[in-house]
Protein backbone atom coordinates (compact mmCIF):
# COMPACT_ATOMS: atom_id res chain seq x y z
CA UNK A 1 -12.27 2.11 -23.11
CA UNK A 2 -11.36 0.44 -20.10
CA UNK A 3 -12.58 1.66 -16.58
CA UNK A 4 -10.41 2.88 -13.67
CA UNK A 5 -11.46 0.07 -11.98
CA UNK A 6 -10.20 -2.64 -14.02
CA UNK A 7 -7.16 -2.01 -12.86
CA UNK A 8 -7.80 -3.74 -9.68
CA UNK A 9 -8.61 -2.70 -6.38
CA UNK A 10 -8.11 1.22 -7.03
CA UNK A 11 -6.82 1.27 -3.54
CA UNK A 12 -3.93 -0.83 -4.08
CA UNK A 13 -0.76 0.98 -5.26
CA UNK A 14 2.87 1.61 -6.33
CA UNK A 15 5.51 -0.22 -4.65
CA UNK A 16 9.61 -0.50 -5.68
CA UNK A 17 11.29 0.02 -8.43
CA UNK A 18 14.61 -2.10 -7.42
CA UNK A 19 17.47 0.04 -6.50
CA UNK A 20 20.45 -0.87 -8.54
CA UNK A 21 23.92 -1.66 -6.61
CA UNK A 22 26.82 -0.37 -8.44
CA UNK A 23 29.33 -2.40 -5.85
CA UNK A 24 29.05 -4.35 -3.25
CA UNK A 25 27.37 -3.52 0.57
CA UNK A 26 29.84 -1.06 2.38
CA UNK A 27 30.31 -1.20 6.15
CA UNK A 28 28.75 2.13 6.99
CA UNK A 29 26.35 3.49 4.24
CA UNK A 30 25.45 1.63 0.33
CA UNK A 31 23.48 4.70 -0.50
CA UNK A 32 25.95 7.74 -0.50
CA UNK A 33 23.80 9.65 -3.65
CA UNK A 34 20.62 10.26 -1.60
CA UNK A 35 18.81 11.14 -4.52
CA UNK A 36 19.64 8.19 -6.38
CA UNK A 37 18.02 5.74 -3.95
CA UNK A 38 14.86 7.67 -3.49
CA UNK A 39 14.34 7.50 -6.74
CA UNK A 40 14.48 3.88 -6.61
CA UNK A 41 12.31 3.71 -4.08
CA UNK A 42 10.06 6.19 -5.31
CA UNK A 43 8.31 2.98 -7.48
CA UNK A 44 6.98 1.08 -4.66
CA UNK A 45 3.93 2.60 -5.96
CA UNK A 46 3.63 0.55 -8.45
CA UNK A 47 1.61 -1.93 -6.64
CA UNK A 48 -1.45 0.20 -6.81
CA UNK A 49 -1.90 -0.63 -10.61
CA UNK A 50 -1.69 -4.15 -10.31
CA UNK A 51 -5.23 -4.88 -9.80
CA UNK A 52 -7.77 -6.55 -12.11
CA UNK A 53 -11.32 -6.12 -11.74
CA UNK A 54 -13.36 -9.09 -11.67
CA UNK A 55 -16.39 -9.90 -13.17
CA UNK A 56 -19.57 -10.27 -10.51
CA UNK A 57 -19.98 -13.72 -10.07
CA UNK A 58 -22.88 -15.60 -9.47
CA UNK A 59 -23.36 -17.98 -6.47
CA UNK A 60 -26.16 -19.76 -4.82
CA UNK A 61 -27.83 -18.46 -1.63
CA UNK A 62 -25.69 -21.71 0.17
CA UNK A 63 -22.33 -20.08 -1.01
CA UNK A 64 -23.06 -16.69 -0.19
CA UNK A 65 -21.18 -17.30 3.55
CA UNK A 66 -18.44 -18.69 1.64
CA UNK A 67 -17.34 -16.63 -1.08
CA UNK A 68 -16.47 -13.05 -1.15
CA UNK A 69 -19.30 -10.88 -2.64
CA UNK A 70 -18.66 -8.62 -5.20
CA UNK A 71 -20.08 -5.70 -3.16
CA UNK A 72 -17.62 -6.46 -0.40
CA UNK A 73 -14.92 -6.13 -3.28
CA UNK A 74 -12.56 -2.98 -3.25
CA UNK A 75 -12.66 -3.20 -6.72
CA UNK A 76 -16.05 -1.99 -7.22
CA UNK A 77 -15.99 1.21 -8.71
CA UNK A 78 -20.16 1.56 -8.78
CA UNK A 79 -20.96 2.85 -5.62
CA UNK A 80 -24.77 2.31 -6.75
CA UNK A 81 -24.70 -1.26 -6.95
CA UNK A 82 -21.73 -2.04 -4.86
CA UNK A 83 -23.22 -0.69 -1.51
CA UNK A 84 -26.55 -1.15 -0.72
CA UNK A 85 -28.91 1.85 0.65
CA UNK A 86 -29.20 -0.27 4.22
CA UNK A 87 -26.65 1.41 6.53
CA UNK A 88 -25.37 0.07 10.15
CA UNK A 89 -22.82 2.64 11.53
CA UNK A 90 -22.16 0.17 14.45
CA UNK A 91 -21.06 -2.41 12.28
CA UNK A 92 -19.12 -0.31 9.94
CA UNK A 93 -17.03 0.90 12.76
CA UNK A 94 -16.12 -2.47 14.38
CA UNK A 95 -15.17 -3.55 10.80
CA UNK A 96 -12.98 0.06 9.91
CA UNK A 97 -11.77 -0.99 13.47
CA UNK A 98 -10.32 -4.49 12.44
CA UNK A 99 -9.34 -2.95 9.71
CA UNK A 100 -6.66 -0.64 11.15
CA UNK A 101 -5.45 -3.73 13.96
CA UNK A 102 -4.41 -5.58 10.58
CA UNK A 103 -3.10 -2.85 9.05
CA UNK A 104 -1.19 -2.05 12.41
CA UNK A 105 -0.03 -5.47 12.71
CA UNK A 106 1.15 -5.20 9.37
CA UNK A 107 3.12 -2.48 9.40
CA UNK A 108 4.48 -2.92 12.66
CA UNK A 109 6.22 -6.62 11.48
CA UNK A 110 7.54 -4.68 8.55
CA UNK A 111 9.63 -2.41 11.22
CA UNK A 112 10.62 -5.43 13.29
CA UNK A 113 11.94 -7.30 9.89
CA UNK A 114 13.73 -3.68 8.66
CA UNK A 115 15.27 -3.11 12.39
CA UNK A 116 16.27 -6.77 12.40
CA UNK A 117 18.08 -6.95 9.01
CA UNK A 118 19.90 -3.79 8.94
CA UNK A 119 21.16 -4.76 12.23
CA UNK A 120 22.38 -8.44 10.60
CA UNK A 121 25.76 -7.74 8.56
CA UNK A 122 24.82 -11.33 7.00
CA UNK A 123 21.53 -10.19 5.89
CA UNK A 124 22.83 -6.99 4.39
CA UNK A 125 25.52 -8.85 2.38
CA UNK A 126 23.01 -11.21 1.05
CA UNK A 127 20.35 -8.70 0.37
CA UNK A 128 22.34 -5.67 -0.83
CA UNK A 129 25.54 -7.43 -2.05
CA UNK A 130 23.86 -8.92 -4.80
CA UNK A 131 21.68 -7.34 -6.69
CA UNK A 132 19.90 -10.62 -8.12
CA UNK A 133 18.53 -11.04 -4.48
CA UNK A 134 17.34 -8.24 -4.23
CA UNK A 135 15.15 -7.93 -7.49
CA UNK A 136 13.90 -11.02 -6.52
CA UNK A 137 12.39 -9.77 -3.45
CA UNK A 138 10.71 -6.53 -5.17
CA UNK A 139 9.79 -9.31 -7.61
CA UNK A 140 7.71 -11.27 -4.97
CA UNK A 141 6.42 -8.47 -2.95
CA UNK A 142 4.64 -7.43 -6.47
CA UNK A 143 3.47 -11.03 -6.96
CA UNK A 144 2.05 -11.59 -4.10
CA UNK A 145 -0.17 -8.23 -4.22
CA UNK A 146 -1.13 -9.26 -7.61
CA UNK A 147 -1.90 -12.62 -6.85
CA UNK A 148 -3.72 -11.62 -3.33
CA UNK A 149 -5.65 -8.93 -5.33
CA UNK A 150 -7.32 -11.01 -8.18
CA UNK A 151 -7.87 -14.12 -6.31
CA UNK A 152 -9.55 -12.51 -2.80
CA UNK A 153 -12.46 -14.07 -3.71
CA UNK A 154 -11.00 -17.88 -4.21
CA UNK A 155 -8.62 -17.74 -1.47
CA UNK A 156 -9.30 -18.75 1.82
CA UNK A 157 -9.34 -16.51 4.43
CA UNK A 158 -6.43 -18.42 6.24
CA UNK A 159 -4.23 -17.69 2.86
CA UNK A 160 -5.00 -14.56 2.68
CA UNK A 161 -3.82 -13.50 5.95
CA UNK A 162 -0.74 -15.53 5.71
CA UNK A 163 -0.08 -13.76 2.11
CA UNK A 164 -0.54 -10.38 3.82
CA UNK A 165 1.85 -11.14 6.89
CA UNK A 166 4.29 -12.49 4.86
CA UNK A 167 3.88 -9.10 2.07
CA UNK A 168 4.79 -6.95 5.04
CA UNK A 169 7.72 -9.44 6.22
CA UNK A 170 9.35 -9.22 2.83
CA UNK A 171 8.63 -5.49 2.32
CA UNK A 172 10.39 -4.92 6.06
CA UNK A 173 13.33 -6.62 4.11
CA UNK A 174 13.11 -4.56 1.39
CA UNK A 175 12.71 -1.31 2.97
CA UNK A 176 15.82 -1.70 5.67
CA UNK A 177 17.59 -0.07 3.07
CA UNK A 178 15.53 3.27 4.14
CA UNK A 179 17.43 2.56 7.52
CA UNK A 180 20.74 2.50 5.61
CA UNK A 181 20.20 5.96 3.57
CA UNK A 182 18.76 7.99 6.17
CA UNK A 183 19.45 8.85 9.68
CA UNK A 184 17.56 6.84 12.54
CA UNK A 185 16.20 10.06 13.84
CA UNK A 186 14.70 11.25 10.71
CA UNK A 187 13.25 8.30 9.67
CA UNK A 188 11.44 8.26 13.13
CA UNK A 189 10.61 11.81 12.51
CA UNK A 190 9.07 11.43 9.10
CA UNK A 191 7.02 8.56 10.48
CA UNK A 192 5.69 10.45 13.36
CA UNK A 193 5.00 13.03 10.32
CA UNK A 194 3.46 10.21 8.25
CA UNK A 195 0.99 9.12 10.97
CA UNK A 196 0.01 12.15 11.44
CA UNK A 197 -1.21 12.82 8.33
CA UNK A 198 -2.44 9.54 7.79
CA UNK A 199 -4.57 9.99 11.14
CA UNK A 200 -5.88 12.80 9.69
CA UNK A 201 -6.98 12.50 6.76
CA UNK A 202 -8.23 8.81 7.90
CA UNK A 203 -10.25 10.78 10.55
CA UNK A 204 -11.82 13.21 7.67
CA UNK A 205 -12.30 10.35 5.32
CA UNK A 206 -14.48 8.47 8.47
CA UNK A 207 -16.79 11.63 9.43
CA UNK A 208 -17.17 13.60 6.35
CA UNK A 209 -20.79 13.57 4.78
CA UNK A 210 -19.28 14.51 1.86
CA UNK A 211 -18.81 11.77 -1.10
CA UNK A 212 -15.70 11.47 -2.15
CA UNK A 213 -16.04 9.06 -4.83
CA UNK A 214 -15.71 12.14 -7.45
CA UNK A 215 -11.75 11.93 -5.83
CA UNK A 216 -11.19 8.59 -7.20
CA UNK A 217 -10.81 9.39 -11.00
CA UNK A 218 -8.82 12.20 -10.03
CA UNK A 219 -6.40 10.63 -7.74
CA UNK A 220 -5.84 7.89 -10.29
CA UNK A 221 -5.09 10.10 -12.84
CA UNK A 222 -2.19 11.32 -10.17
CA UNK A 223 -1.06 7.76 -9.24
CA UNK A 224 -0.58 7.40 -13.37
CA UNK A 225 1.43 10.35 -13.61
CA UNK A 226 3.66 10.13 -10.78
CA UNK A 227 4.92 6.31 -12.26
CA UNK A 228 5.25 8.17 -15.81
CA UNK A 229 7.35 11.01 -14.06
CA UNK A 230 9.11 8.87 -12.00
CA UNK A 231 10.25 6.40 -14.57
CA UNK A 232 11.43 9.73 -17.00
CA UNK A 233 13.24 10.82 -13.85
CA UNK A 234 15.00 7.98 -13.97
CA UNK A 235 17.03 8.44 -16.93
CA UNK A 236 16.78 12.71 -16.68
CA UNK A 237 17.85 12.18 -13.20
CA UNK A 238 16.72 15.92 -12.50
CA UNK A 239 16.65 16.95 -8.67
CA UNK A 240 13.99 19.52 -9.57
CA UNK A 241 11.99 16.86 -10.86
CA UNK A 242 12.25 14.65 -8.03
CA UNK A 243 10.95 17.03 -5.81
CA UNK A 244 8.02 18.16 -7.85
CA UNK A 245 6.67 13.86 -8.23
CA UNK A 246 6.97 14.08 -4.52
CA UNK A 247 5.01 17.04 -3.70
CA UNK A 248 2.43 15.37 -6.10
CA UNK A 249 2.58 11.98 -4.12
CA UNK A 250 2.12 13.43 -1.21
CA UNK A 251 -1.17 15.25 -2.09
CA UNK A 252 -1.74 11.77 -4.08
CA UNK A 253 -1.41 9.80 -0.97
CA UNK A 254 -2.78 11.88 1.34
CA UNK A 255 -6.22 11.95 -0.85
CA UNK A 256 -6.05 8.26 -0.94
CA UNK A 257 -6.07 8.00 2.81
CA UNK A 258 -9.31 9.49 3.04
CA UNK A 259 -11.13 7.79 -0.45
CA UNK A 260 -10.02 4.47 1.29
CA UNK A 261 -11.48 4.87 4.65
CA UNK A 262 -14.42 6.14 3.40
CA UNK A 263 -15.06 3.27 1.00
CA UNK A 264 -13.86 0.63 3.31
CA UNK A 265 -16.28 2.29 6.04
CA UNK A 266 -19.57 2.22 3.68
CA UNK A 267 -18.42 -1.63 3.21
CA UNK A 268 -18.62 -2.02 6.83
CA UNK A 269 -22.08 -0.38 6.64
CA UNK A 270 -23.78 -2.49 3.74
CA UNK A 271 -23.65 -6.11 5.50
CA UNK A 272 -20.52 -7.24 5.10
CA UNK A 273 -20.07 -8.07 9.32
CA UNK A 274 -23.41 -10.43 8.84
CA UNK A 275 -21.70 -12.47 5.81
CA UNK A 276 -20.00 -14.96 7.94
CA UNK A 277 -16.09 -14.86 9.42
CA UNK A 278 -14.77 -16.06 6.70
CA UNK A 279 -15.63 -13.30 4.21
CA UNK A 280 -15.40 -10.25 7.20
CA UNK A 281 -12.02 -11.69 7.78
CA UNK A 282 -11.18 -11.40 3.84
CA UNK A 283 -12.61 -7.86 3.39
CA UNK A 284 -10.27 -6.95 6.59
CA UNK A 285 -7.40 -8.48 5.25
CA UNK A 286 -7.85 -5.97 1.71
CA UNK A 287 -8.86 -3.01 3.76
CA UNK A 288 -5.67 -3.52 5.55
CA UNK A 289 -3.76 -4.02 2.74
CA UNK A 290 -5.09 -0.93 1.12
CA UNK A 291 -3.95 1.07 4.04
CA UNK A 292 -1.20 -0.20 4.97
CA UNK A 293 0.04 0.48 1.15
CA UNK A 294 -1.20 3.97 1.35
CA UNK A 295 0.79 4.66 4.79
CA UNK A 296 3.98 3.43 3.21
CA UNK A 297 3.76 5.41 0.02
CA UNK A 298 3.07 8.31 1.63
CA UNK A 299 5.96 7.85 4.03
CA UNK A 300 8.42 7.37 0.60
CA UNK A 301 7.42 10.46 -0.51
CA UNK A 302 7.81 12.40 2.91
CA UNK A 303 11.19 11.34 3.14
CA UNK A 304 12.65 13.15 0.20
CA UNK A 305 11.87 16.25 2.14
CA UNK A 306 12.43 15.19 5.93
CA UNK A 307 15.02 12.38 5.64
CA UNK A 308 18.87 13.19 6.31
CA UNK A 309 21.26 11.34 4.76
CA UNK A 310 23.72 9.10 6.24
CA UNK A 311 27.38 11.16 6.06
C-alpha cells in the first residue's frame, strides 16, 4: 500500500473548495448565509494532499551544491535516513529563522492583496461577479502548490521564490472574501487568536525533546477525514456538522504546527545551511510554504467559532 508520504510533502495541505455565487457581487455583503461560505472555504485544505513523493535521486559529488537533496526534502517520511545523526543547533536555528521571515513575508502580502481588493469595487465585480474567475483562481493557487511541490528539486531557487510570492498574492485575492463575510474586528481578533496558537505550538514543536514523528500518521489520518467530512457536509449542509470538522481542524492544525517546526528544525540541524545558497534558499522557500499553509488553515477553522458575520 502506498505510504503517507507519497502524498507529497506531508506538510503541505488543504486549501479552497470554490465558493459558489448564486448572483452577482452586492454592494454591502455577497455572503449573507455565514455558514454557507465557510463551508466553502473550509477546503483550502486541500492543498496538503497534493504532494508526490519523489524517488531519491542520484547525483554526483559536483551536483550536490546544485540540486536539492533528498534529505533536505519535506517529503521524507524516514527520519532514519532523511536526517543524519550530526546535529548543529546553531545552524538549525538561523535556518527555522529564515524560515519564519518567508513565511512572514508571505503571509503578510496575502493581507496587503485581501485589504487591497476588497477595498477595489472593480476587483470585487471581476472576482466575485463571475464565478468562472473565481474557480480559476482556486484553480491556480492548487497548481502552483502542486507544481512547486514535485518539482523543488528541478526548480531554481529564483522560481521557486517567485512561485511562492505569487501563491500568497493570489491566495490574498482569494481570501478577501473572508473580509466580505466577517466583520473587520473579528477577523483581526481571530488572527491575533491564530498567532497565538501558532506561536505556541511552534515554540513547543522547537524545544520539545520529545519526537513527534509518531504525530504524523495520526494527523494525516485527521487531514483525510476532515476533506471526507467536509465534502459530505456539503450536500448534508448540517450546522452541527460544521462545527464538529472544525473543532477537529483545529486540533489538526494546531498538531501540524508543531510536527512542522520540529521537522523543518532537525533539517536545519543535518547540513542543509553548508549545501550552498541555492539549495538553503529552496528548503526555506518549502519550510515557509509549509507554515504559512498551516497558519492559514488553522485561521479557517478558528473563524467558524470567532468570526461575526456581516449584518
Amino acid at each position: 500500500p502506498p505510504r503517507r508520504s507519497e502524498f507529497l510533502l506531508d506538510s503541505l495541505f488543504m486549501n479552497s473548495r470554490p465558493f459558489s455565487m448564486e448572483r452577482p457581487l452586492v454592494e454591502e455583503n455577497p455572503f449573507p448565509d455565514r455558514r454557507g461560505f465557510t463551508e466553502c472555504l473550509r477546503i483550502p485544505c486541500l492543498r496538503r494532499l497534493f504532494r508526490v513523493n519523489r524517488a531519491t535521486e542520484r547525483s554526483s559529488s559536483k551536483q550536490k551544491q546544485e540540486d536539492f537533496p533528498a534529505m533536505y526534502d519535506l517529503n521524507s517520511n524516514n527520519r532514519a535516513t532523511a536526517f543524519p545523526q550530526v546535529r548543529d543547533d546553531a545552524a538549525a536555528t538561523i535556518f527555522l529563522a529564515k524560515v519564519f521571515n518567508w513565511m512572514a513575508i508571505g503571509l503578510g502580502l496575502t493581507g496587503i492583496t485581501a485589504f487591497l481588493t476588497v477595498n477595489s469595487q472593480t476587483a470585487l465585480q471581476l472576482i466575485f461577479g463571475n464565478k468562472m474567475v473565481f474557480y480559476g483562481l482556486i484553480i491556480g493557487e492548487l497548481g502552483m502548490v502542486i507544481y512547486l511541490s514535485a518539482r523543488i528539486r528541478k526548480l531554481s531557487a529564483q522560481t521557486a521564490t517567485g512561485l511562492f510570492v505569487g501563491y500568497s498574492v493570489l491566495n490574498g485575492i482569494t481570501m478577501s472574501a473572508v473580509l466580505l463575510a466577517y466583520t473587520a474586528t473579528s477577523v483581526a481578533s481571530t488572527f491575533f487568536i491564530t498567532a497565538g496558537m501558532f506561536g505556541t505550538m511552534a515554540i513547543y514543536g522547537f524545544v520539545t525533546k520529545k519526537d513527534l514523528s509518531s504525530w504524523g500518521s495520526f494527523l494525516f489520518m485527521g487531514l483525510i477525514g476532515i476533506i471526507i467530512a467536509s465534502v459530505v457536509n456539503i450536500f448534508i449542509g448540517s450546522s452541527m456538522m460544521s462545527w464538529v470538522i472544525s473543532a477537529i481542524g483545529v486540533i489538526v492544525f494546531t498538531g501540524l504546527t508543531a510536527y512542522d517546526v520540529q521537522k523543518i528544525n532537525q533539517i536545519g540541524a543535518s547540513g542543509i545551511m553548508d549545501s550552498g545558497e541555492a539549495v538553503i534558499r529552496k528548503g526555506v522557500i518549502m519550510g515557509a510554504l509549509t507554515l504559512y499553509l498551516d497558519f492559514i488553515n488553522l485561521f479557517l477553522m478558528l473563524l467558524r467559532f470567532f468570526g461575526a458575520s456581516r449584518n
